[in-house]
N, C-alpha and C. Protein backbone atom coordinates (compact mmCIF):
# COMPACT_ATOMS: atom_id res chain seq x y z
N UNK A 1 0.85 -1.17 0.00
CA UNK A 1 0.00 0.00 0.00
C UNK A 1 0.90 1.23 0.00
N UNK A 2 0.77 2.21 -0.74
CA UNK A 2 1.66 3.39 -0.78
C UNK A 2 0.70 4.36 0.14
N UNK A 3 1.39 5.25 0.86
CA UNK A 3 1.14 6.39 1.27
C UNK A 3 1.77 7.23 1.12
N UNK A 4 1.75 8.45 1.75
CA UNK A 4 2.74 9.90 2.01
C UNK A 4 3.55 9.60 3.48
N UNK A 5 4.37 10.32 3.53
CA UNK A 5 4.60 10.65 4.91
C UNK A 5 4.56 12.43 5.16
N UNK A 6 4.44 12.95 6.07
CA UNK A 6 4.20 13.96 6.05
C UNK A 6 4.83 14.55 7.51
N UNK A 7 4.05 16.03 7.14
CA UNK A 7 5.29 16.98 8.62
C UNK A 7 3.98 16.89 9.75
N UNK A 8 4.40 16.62 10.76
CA UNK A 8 3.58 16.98 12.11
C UNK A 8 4.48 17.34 12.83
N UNK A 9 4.44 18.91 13.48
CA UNK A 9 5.17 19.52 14.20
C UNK A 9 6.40 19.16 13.53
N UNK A 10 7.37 19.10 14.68
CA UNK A 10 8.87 18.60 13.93
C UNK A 10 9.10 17.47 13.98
N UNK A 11 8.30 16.47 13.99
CA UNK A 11 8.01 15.21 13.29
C UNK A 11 7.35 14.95 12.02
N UNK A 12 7.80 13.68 11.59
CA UNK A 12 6.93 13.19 10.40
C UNK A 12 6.36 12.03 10.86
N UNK A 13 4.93 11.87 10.09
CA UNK A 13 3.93 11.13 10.88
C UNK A 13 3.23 10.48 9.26
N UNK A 14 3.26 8.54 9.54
CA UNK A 14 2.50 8.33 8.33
C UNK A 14 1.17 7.98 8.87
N UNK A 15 -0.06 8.03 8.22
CA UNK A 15 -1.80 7.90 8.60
C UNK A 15 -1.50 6.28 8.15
N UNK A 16 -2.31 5.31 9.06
CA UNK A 16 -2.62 3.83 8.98
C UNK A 16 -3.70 3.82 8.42
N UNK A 17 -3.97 3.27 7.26
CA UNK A 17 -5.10 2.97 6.40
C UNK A 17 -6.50 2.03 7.23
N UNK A 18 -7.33 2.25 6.89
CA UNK A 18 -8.65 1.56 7.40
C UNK A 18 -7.98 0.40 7.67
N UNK A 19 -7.98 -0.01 6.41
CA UNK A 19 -8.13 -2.06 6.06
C UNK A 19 -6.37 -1.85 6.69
N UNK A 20 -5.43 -1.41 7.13
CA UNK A 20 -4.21 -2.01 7.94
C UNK A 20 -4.80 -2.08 9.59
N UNK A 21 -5.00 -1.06 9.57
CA UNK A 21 -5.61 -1.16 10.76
C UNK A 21 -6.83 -1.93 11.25
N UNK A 22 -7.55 -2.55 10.68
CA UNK A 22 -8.55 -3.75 10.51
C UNK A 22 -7.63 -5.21 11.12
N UNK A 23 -7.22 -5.01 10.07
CA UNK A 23 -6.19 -6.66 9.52
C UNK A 23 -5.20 -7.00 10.70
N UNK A 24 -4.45 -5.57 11.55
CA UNK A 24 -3.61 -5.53 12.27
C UNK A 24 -4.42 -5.68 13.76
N UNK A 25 -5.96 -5.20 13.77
CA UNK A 25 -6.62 -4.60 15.11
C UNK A 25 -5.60 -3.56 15.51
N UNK A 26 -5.54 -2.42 15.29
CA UNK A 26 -5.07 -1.37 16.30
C UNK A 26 -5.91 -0.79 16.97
N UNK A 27 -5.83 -0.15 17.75
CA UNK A 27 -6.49 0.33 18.54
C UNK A 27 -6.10 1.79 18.88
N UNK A 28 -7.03 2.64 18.39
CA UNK A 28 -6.42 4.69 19.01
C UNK A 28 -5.40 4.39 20.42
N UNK A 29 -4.40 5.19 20.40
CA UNK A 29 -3.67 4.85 21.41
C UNK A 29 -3.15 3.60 22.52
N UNK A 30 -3.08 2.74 21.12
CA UNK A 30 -2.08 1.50 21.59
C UNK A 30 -0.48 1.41 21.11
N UNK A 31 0.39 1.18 22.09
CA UNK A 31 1.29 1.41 21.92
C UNK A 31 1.89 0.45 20.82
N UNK A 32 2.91 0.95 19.94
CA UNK A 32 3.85 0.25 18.90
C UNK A 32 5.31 0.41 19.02
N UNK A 33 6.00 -0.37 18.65
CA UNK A 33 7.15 -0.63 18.52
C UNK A 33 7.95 -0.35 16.57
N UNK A 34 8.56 0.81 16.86
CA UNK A 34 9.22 1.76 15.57
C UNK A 34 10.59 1.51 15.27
N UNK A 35 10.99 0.37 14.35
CA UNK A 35 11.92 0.16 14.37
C UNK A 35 12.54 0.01 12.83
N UNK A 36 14.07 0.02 12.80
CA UNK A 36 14.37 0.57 11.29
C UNK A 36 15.38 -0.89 10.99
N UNK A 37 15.07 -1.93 10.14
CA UNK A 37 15.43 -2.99 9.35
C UNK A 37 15.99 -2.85 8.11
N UNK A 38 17.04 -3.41 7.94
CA UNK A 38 18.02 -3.15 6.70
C UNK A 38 17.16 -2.03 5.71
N UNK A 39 16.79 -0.64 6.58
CA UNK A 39 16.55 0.72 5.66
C UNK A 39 15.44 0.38 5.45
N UNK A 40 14.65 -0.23 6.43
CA UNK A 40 13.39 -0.54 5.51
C UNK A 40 12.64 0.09 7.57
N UNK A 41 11.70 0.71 7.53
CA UNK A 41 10.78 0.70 8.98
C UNK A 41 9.57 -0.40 9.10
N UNK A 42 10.13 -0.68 10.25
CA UNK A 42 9.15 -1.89 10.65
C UNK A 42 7.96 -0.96 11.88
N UNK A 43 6.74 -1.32 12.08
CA UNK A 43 6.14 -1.07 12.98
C UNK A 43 5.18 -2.39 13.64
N UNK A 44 5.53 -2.77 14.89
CA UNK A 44 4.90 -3.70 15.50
C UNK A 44 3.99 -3.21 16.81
N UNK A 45 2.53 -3.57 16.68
CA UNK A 45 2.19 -3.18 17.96
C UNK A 45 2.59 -4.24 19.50
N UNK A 46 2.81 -3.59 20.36
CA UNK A 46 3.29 -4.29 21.40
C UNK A 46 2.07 -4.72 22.74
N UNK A 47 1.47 -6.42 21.85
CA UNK A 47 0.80 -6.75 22.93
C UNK A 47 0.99 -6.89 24.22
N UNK A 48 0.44 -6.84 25.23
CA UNK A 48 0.64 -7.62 26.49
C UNK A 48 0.02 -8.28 27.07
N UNK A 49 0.65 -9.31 27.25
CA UNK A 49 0.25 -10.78 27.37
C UNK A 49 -0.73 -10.80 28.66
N UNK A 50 -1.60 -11.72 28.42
CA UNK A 50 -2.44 -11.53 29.70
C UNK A 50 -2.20 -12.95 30.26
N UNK A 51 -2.10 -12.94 31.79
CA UNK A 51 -2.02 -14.80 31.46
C UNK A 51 -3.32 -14.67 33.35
N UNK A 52 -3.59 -15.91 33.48
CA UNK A 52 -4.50 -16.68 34.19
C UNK A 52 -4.04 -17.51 35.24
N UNK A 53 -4.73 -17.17 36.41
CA UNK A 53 -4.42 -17.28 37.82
C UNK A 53 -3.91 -19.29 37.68
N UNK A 54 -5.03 -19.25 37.37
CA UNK A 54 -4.95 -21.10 37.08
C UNK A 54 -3.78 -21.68 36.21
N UNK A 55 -3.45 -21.14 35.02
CA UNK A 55 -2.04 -21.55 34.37
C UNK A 55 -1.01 -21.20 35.10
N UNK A 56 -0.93 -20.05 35.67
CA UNK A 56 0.53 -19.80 36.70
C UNK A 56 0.59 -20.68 37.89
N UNK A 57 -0.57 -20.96 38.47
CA UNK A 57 -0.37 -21.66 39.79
C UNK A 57 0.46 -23.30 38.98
N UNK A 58 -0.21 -23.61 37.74
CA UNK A 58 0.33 -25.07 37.27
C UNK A 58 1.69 -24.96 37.65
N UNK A 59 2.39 -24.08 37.45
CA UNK A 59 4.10 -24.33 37.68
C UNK A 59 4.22 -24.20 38.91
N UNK A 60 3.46 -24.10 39.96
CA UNK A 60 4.05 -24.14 41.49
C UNK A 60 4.06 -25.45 41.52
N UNK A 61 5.03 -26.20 42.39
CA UNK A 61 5.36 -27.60 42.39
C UNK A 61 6.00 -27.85 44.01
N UNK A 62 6.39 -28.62 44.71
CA UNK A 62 6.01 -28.81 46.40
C UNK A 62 8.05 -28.12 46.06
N UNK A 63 9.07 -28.33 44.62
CA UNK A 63 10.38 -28.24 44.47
C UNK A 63 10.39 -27.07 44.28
N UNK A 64 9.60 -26.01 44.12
CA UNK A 64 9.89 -24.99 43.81
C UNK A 64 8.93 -23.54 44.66
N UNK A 65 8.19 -24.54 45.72
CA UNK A 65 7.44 -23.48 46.77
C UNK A 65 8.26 -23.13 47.55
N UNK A 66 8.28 -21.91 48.39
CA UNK A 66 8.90 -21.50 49.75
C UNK A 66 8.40 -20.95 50.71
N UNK A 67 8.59 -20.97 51.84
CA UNK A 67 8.04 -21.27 53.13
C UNK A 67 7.78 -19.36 53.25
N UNK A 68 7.09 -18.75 54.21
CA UNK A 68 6.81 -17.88 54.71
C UNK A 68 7.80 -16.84 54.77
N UNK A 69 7.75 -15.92 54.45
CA UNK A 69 9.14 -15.01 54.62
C UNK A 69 8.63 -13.67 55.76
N UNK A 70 9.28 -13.85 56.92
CA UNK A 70 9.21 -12.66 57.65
C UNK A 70 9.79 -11.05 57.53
N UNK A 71 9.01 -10.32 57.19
CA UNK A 71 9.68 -8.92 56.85
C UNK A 71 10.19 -8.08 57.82
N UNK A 72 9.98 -8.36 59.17
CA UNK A 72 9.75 -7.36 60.47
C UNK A 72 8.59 -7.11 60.70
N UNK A 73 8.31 -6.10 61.73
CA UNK A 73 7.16 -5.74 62.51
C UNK A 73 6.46 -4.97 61.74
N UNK A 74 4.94 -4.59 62.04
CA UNK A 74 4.03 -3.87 61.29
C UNK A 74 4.73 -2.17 61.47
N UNK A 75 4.09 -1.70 59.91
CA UNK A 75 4.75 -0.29 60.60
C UNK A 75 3.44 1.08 60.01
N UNK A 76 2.98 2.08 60.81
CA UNK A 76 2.13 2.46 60.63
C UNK A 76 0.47 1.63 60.86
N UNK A 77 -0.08 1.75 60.03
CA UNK A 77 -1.23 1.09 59.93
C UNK A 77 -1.80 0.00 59.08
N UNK A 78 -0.59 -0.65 59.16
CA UNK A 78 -0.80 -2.00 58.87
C UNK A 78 -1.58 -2.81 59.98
N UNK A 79 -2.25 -4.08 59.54
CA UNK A 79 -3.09 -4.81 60.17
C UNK A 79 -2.70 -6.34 60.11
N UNK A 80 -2.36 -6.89 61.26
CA UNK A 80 -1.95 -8.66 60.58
C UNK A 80 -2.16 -9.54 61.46
C-alpha cells in the first residue's frame, strides 16, 4: 500500500489505512514498537500478554514453593 509521509510539528507522521488497521486490530492509542530494518521501517504493535491465575499456579510444584518469609514488625497502619 503506498502512502505519504508527512510533517507533524517537527516530526513526520504516516496515517494507517482503514483495512491495515482492521487486519492488524489497532487500537487509538495502543502502543507500537518503531523500528528501522536493513533501511526498511518496521512497525509492530506491542501486545501484552495476559495470562490466568490457574495456568501460573500449574508451575508451582512442592520443588519450587517457599516457606513464609518474615519482613519485620508492622509499621504504621498495617493490620496482621
Amino acid at each position: 500500500m503506498i502512502t505519504k509521509v508527512q510533517k507533524w510539528g517537527n516530526s513526520l507522521a504516516v496515517r494507517i489505512p482503514r483495512s491495515v488497521v482492521e487486519d492488524t486490530q489497532l487500537k487509538p492509542g495502543e502502543t507500537v514498537n518503531l523500528a528501522s530494518h536493513d533501511g526498511q521501517i518496521v512497525i509492530a504493535a506491542v501486545r501484552q500478554q495476559r495470562f490466568k491465575l490457574a495456568d501460573l499456579l500449574k508451575g508451582v510444584s512442592s520443588r519450587n514453593k517457599h516457606e513464609e518469609v518474615v519482613t519485620g514488625n508492622p509499621v504504621g497502619q498495617e493490620a496482621w
